[in-house]
N, C-alpha and C. Protein backbone atom coordinates (compact mmCIF):
# COMPACT_ATOMS: atom_id res chain seq x y z
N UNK A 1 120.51 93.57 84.28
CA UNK A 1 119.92 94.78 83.71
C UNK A 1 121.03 95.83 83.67
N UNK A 2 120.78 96.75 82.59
CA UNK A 2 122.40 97.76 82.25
C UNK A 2 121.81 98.81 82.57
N UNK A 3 122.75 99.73 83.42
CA UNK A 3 122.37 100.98 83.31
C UNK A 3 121.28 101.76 81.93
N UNK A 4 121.60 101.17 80.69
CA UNK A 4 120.59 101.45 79.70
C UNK A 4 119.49 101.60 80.02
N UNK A 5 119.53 100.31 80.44
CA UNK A 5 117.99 99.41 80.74
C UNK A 5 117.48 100.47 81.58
N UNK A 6 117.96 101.17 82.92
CA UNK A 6 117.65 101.55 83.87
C UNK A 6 116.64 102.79 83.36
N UNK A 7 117.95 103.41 82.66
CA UNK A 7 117.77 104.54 81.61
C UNK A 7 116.03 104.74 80.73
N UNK A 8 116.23 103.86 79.90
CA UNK A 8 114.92 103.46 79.11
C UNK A 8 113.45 103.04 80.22
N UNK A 9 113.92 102.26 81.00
CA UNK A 9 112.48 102.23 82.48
C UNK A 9 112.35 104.21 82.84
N UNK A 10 113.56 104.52 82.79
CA UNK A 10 113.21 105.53 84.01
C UNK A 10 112.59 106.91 82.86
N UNK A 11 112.78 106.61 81.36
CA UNK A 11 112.51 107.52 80.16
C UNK A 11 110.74 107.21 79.60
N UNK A 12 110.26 105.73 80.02
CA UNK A 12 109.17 105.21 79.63
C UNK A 12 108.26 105.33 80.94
N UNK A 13 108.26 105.37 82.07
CA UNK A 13 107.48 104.88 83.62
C UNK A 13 107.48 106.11 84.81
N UNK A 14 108.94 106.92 84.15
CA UNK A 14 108.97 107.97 85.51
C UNK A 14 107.57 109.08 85.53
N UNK A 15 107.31 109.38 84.55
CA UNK A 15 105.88 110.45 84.90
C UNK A 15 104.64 109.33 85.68
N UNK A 16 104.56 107.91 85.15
CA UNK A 16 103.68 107.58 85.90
C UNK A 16 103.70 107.11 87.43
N UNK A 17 104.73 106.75 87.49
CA UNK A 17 105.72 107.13 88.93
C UNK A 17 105.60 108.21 89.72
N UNK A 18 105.91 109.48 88.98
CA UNK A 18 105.32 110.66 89.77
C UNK A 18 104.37 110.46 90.29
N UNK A 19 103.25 110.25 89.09
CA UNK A 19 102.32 110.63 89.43
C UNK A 19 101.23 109.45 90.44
N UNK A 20 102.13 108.47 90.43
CA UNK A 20 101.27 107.55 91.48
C UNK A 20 102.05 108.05 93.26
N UNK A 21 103.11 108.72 93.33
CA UNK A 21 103.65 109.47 94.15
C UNK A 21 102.92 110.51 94.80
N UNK A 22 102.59 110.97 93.65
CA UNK A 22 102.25 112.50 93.82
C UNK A 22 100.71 112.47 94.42
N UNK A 23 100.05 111.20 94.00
CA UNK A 23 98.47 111.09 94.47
C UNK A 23 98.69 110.22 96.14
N UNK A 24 99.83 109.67 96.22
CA UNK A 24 99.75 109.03 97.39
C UNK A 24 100.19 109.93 98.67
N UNK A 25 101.17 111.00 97.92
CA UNK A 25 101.54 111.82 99.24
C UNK A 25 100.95 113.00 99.12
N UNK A 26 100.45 113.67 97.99
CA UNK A 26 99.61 114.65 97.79
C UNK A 26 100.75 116.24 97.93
N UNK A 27 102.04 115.73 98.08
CA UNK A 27 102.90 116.52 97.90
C UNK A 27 103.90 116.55 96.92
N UNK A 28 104.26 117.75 95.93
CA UNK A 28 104.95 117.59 94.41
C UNK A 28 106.19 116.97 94.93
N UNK A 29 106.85 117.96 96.05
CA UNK A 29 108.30 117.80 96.18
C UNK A 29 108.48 116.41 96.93
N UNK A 30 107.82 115.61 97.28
CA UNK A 30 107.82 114.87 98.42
C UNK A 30 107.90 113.67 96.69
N UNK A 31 107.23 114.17 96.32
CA UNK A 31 106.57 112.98 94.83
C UNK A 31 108.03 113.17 94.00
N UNK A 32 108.46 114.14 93.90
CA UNK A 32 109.69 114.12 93.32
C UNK A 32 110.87 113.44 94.08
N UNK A 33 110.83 113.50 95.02
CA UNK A 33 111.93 112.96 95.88
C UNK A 33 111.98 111.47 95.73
N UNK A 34 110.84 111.39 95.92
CA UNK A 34 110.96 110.07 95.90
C UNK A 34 110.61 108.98 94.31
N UNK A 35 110.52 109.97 93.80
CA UNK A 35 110.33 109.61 91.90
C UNK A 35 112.57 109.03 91.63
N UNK A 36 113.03 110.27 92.26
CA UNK A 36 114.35 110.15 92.29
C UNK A 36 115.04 109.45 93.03
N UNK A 37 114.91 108.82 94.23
CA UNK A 37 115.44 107.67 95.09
C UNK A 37 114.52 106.25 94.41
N UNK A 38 113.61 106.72 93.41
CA UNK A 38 112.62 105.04 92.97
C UNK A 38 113.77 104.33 92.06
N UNK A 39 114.03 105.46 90.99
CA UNK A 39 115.20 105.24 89.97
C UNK A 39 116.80 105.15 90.30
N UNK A 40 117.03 105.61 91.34
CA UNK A 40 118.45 105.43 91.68
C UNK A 40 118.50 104.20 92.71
N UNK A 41 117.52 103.61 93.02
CA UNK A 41 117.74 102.74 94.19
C UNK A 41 117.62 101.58 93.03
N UNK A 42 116.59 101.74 91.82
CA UNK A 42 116.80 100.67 90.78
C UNK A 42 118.25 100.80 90.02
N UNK A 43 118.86 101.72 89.97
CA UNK A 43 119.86 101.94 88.90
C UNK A 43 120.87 100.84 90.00
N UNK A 44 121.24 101.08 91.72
CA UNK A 44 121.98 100.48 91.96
C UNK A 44 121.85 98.80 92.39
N UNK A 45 120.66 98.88 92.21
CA UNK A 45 119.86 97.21 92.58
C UNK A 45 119.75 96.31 91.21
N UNK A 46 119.83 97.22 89.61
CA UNK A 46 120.26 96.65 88.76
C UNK A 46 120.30 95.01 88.77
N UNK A 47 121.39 94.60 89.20
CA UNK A 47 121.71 93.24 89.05
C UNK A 47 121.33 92.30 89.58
N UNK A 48 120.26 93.14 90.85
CA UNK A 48 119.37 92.03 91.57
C UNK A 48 117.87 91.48 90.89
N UNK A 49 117.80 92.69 89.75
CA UNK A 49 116.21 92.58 89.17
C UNK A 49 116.60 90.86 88.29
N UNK A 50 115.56 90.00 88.44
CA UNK A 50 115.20 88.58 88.32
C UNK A 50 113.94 88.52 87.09
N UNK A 51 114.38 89.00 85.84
CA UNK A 51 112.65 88.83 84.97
C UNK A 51 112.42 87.93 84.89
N UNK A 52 112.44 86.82 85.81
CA UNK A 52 111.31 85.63 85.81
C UNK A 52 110.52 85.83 86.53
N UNK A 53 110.58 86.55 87.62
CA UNK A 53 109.60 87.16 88.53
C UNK A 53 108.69 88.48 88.26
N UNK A 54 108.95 88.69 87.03
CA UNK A 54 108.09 90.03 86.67
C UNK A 54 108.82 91.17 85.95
N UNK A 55 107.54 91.46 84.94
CA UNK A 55 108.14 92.82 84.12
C UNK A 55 109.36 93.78 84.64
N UNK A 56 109.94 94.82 84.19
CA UNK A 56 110.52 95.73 84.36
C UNK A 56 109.62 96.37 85.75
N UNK A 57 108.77 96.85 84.46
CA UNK A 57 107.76 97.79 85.15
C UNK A 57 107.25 97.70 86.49
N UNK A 58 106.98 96.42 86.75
CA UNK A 58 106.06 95.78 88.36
C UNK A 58 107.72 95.83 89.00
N UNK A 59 108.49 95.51 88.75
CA UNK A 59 109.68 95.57 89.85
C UNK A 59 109.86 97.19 90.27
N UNK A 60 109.89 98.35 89.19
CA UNK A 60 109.94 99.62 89.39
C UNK A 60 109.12 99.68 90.25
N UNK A 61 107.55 99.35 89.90
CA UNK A 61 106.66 99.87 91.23
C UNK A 61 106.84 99.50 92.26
N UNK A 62 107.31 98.09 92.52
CA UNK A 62 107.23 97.43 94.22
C UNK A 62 108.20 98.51 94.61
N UNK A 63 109.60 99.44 93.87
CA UNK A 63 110.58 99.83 94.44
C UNK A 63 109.90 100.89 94.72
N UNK A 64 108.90 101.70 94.23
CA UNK A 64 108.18 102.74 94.28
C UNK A 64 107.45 102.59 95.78
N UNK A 65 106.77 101.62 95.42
CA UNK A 65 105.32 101.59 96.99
C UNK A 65 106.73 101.62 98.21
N UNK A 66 107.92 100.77 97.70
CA UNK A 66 108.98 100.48 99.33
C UNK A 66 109.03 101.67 99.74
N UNK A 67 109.72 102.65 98.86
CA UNK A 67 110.03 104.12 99.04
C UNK A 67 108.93 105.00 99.28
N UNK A 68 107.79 104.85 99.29
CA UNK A 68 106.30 105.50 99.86
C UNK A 68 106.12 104.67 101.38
N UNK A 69 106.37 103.91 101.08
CA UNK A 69 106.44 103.03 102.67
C UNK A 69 107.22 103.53 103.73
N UNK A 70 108.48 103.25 102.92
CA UNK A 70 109.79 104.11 104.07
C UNK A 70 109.35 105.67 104.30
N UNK A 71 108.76 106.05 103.26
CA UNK A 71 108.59 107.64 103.66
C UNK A 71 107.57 107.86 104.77
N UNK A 72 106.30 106.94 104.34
CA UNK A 72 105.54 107.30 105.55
C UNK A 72 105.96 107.05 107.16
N UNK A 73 106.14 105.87 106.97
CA UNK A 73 106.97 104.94 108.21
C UNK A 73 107.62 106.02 109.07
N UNK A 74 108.81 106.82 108.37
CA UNK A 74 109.55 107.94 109.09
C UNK A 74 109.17 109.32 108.87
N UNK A 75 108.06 109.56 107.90
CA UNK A 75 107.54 110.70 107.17
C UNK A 75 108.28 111.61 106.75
N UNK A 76 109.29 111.12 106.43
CA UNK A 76 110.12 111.93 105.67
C UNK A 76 110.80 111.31 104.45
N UNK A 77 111.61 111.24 103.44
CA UNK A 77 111.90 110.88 101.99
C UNK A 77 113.40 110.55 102.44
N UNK A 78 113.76 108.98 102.39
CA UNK A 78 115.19 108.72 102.65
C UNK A 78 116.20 108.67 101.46
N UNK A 79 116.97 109.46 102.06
CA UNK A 79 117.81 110.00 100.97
C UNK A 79 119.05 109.73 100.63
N UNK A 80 118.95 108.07 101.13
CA UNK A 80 120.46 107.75 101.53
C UNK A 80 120.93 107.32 99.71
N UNK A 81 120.41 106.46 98.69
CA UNK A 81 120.65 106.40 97.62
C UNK A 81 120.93 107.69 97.08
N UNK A 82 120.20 108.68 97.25
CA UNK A 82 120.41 109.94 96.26
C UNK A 82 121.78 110.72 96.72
N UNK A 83 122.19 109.97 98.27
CA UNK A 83 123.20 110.86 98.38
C UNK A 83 124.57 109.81 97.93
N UNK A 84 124.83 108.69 98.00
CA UNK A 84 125.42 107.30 96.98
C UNK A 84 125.90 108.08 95.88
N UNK A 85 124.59 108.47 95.06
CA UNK A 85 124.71 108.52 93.73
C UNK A 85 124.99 110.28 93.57
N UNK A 86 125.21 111.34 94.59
CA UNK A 86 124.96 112.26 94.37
C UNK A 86 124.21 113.23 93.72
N UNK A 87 122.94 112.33 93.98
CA UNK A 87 121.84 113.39 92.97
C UNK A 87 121.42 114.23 93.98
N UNK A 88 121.33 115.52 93.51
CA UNK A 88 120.84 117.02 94.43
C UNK A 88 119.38 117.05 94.34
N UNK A 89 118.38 117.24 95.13
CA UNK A 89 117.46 117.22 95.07
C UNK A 89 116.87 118.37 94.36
N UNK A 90 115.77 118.18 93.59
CA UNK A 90 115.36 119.08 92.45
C UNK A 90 114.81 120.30 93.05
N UNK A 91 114.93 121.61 92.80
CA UNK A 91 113.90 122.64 92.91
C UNK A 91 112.96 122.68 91.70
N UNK A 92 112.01 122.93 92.73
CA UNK A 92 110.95 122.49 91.63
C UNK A 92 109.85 123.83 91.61
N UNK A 93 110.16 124.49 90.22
CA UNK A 93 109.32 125.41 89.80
C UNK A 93 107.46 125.39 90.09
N UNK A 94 107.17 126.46 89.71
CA UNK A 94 105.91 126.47 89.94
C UNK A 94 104.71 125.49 88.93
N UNK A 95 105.57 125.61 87.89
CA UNK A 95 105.41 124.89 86.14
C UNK A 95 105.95 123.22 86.72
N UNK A 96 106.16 122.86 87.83
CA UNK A 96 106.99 122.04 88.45
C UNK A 96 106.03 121.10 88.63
N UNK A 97 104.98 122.01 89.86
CA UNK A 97 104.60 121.70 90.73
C UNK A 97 103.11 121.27 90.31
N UNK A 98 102.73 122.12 89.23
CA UNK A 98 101.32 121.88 88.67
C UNK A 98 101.44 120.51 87.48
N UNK A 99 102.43 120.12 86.89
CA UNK A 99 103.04 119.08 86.56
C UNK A 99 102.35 117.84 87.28
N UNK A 100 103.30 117.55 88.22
CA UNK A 100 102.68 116.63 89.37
C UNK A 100 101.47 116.60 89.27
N UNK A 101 100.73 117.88 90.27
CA UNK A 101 99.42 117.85 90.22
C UNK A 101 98.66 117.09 88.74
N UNK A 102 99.32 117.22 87.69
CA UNK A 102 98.30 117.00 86.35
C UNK A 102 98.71 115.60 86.38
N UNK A 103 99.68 115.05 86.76
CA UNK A 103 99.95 113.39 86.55
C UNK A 103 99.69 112.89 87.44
N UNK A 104 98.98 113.36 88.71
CA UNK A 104 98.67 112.84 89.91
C UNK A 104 97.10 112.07 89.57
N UNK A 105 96.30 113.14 88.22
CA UNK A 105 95.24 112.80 87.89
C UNK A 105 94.97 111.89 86.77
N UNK A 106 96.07 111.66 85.92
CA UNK A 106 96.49 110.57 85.08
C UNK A 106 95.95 109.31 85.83
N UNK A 107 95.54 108.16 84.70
CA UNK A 107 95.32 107.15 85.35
C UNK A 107 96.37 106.43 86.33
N UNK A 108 96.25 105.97 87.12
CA UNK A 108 97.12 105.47 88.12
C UNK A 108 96.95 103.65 87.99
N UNK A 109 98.28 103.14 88.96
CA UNK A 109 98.49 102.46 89.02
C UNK A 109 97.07 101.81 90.17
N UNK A 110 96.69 102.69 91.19
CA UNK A 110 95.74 102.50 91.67
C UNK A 110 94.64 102.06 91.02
N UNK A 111 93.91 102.71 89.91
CA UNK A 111 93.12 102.58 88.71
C UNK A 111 93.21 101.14 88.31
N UNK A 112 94.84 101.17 87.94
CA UNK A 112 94.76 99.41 87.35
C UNK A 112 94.49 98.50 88.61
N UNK A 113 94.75 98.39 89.62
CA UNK A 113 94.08 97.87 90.38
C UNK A 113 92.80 97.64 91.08
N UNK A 114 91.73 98.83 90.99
CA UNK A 114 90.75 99.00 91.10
C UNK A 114 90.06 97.87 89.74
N UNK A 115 90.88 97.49 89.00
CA UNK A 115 90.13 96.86 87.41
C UNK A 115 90.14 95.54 88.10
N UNK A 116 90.98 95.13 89.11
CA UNK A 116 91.00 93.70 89.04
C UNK A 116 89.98 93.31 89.98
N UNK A 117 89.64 91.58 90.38
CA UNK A 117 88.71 91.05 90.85
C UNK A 117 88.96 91.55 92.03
N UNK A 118 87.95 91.59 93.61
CA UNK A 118 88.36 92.01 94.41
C UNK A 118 89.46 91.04 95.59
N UNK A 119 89.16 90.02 95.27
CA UNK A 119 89.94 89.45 95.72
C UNK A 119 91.80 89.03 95.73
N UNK A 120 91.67 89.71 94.11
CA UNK A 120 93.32 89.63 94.07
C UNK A 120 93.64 91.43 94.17
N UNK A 121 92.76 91.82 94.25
CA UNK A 121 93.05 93.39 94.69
C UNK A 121 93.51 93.53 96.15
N UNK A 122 92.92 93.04 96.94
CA UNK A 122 93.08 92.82 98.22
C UNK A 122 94.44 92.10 98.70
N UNK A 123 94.83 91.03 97.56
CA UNK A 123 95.99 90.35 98.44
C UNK A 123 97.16 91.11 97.56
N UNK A 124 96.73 91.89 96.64
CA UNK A 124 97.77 92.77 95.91
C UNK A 124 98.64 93.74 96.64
N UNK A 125 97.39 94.76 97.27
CA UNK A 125 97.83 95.71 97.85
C UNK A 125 98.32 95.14 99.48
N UNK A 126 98.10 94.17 100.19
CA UNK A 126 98.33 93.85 101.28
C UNK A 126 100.00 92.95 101.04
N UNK A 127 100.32 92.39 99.66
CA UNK A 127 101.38 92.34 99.73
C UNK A 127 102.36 92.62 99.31
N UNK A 128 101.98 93.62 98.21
CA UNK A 128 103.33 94.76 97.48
C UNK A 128 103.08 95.76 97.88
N UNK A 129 101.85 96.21 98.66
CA UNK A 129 101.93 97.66 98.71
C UNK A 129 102.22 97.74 100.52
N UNK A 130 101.64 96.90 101.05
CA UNK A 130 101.38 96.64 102.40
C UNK A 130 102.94 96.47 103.00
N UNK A 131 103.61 95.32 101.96
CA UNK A 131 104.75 94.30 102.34
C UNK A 131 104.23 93.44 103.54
N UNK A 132 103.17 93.17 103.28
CA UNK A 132 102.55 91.94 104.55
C UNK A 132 103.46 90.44 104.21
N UNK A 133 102.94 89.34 104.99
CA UNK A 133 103.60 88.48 104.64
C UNK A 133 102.34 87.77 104.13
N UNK A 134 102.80 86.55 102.99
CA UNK A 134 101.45 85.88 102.62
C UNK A 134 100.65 85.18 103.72
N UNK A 135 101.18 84.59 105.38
CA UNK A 135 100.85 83.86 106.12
C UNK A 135 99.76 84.93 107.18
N UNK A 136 100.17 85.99 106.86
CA UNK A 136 99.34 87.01 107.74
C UNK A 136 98.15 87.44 106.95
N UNK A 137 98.26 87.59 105.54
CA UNK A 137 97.27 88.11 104.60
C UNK A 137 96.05 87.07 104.78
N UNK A 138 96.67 85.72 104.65
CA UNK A 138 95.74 84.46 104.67
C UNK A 138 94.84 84.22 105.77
N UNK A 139 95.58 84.52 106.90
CA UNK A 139 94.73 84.67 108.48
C UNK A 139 93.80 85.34 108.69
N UNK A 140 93.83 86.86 107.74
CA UNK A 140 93.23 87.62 107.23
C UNK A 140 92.02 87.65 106.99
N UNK A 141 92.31 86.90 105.46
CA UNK A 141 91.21 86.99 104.46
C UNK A 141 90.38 85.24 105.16
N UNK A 142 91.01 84.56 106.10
CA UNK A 142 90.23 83.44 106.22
C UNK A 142 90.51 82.18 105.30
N UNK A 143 91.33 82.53 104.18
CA UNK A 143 91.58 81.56 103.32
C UNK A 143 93.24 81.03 103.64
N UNK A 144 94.03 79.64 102.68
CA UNK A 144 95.04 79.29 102.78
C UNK A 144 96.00 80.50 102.19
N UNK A 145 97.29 80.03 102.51
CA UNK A 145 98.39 80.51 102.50
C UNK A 145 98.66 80.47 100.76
N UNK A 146 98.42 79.32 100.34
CA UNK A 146 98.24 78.83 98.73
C UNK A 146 97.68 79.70 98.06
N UNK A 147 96.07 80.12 98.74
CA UNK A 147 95.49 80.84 97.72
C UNK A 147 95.73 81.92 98.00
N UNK A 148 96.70 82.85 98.85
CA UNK A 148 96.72 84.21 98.82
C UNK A 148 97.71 84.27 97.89
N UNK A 149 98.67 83.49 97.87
CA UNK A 149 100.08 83.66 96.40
C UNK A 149 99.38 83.33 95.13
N UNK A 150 98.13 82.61 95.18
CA UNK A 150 97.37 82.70 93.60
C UNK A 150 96.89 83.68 93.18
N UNK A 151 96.59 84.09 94.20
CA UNK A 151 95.88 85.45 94.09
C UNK A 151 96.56 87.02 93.14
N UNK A 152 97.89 86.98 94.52
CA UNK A 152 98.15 87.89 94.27
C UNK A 152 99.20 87.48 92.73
N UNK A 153 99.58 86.03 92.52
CA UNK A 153 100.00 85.71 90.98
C UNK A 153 99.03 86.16 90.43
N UNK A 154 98.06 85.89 90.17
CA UNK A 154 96.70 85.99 89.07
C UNK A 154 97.14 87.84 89.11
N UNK A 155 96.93 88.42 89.91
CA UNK A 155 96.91 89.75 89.68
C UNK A 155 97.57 90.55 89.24
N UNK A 156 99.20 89.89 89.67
CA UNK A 156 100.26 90.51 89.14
C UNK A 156 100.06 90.18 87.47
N UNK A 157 99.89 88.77 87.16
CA UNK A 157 100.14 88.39 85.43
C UNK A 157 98.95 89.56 84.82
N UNK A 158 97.99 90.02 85.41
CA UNK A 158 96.79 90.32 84.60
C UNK A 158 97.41 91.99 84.90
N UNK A 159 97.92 92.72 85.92
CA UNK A 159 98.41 94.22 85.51
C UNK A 159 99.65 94.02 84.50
N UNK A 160 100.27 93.24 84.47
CA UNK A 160 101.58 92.88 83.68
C UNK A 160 100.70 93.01 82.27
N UNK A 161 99.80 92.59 82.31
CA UNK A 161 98.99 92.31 80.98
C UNK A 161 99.08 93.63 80.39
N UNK A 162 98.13 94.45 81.13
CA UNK A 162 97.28 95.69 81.05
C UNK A 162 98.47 96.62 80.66
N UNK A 163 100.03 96.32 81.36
CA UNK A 163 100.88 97.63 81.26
C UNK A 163 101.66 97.10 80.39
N UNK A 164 101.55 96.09 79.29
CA UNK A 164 102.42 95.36 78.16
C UNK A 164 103.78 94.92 78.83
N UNK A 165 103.52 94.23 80.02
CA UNK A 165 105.05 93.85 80.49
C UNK A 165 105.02 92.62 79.47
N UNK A 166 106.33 92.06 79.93
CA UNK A 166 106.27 90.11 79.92
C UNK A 166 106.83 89.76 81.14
N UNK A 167 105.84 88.97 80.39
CA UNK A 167 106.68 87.58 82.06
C UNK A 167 108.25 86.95 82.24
């Protein structure tokens, strides 16, 4: 993937990025911060993205939920990519801030998940959003190890659907 590429993801996905940010931490600047370590941690991971394993888009988000993860984990926004790449963290106007707020209410990535069956909703969020392992999810839910990776396949191909990725 070329910096282009990075470019064009981060020109087509970053408001909905915000705004799945912005509803998870309920804070603009916190949603911005980490809107800006989502895209620079993809710009330098570039050459690791694999599209046999999934759209553009679903790789942006898993990098998204990591960086909502790491933030909560330490509750604070790690800033070690942005400081790599020297990006200054944004001040963010008042026109900034109500921004966020309005894309926070945009449909979300949450939304598209709420569409799917409940069962691949469940092993969705427990293993891209969670970062569980499939052997723990399965212990879980009571079922095999097999069917929690069908699962959460079936779910991933069917948001891939919904957000015009390809496979």
């Amino acid at each position: 993937m070329s910096p282009d590429d990075i470019e064009e993801l981060y020109r087509g996905h970053a408001r909905r990025i915000a705004g799945y940010l912005m509803r998870a931490t309920g804070d603009a600047e916190v949603a911005a911060d980490l809107t800006a370590e989502t895209f620079a941690a993809a710009l330098l991971a570039r050459d690791r993205y694999r599209p046999e394993l999934g759209a553009p888009t679903t790789w942006v988000y898993a990098i998204a939920a990591n960086k909502l993860k790491d933030w909560r984990r330490r509750g604070y926004a790690e800033d070690r990519a942005r400081r790599r790449l020297r990006i200054e963290r944004p001040a963010l106007s008042d026109e900034d801030v109500a921004e966020f707020s309005r894309l926070a209410s945009d449909v979300s990535a949450d939304a598209l998940l709420d569409e799917l069956p409940a069962d691949q909703r469940t092993a969705l969020r427990a293993r891209v959003l969670d970062d569980r392992a499939y052997g723990e999810i399965a212990v879980a839910e009571g079922v095999s190890e097999a069917a929690i990776r069908q699962r959460v396949s079936r779910g991933l191909a069917s948001l891939r659907q919904r957000i015009g990725g390809r496979r």
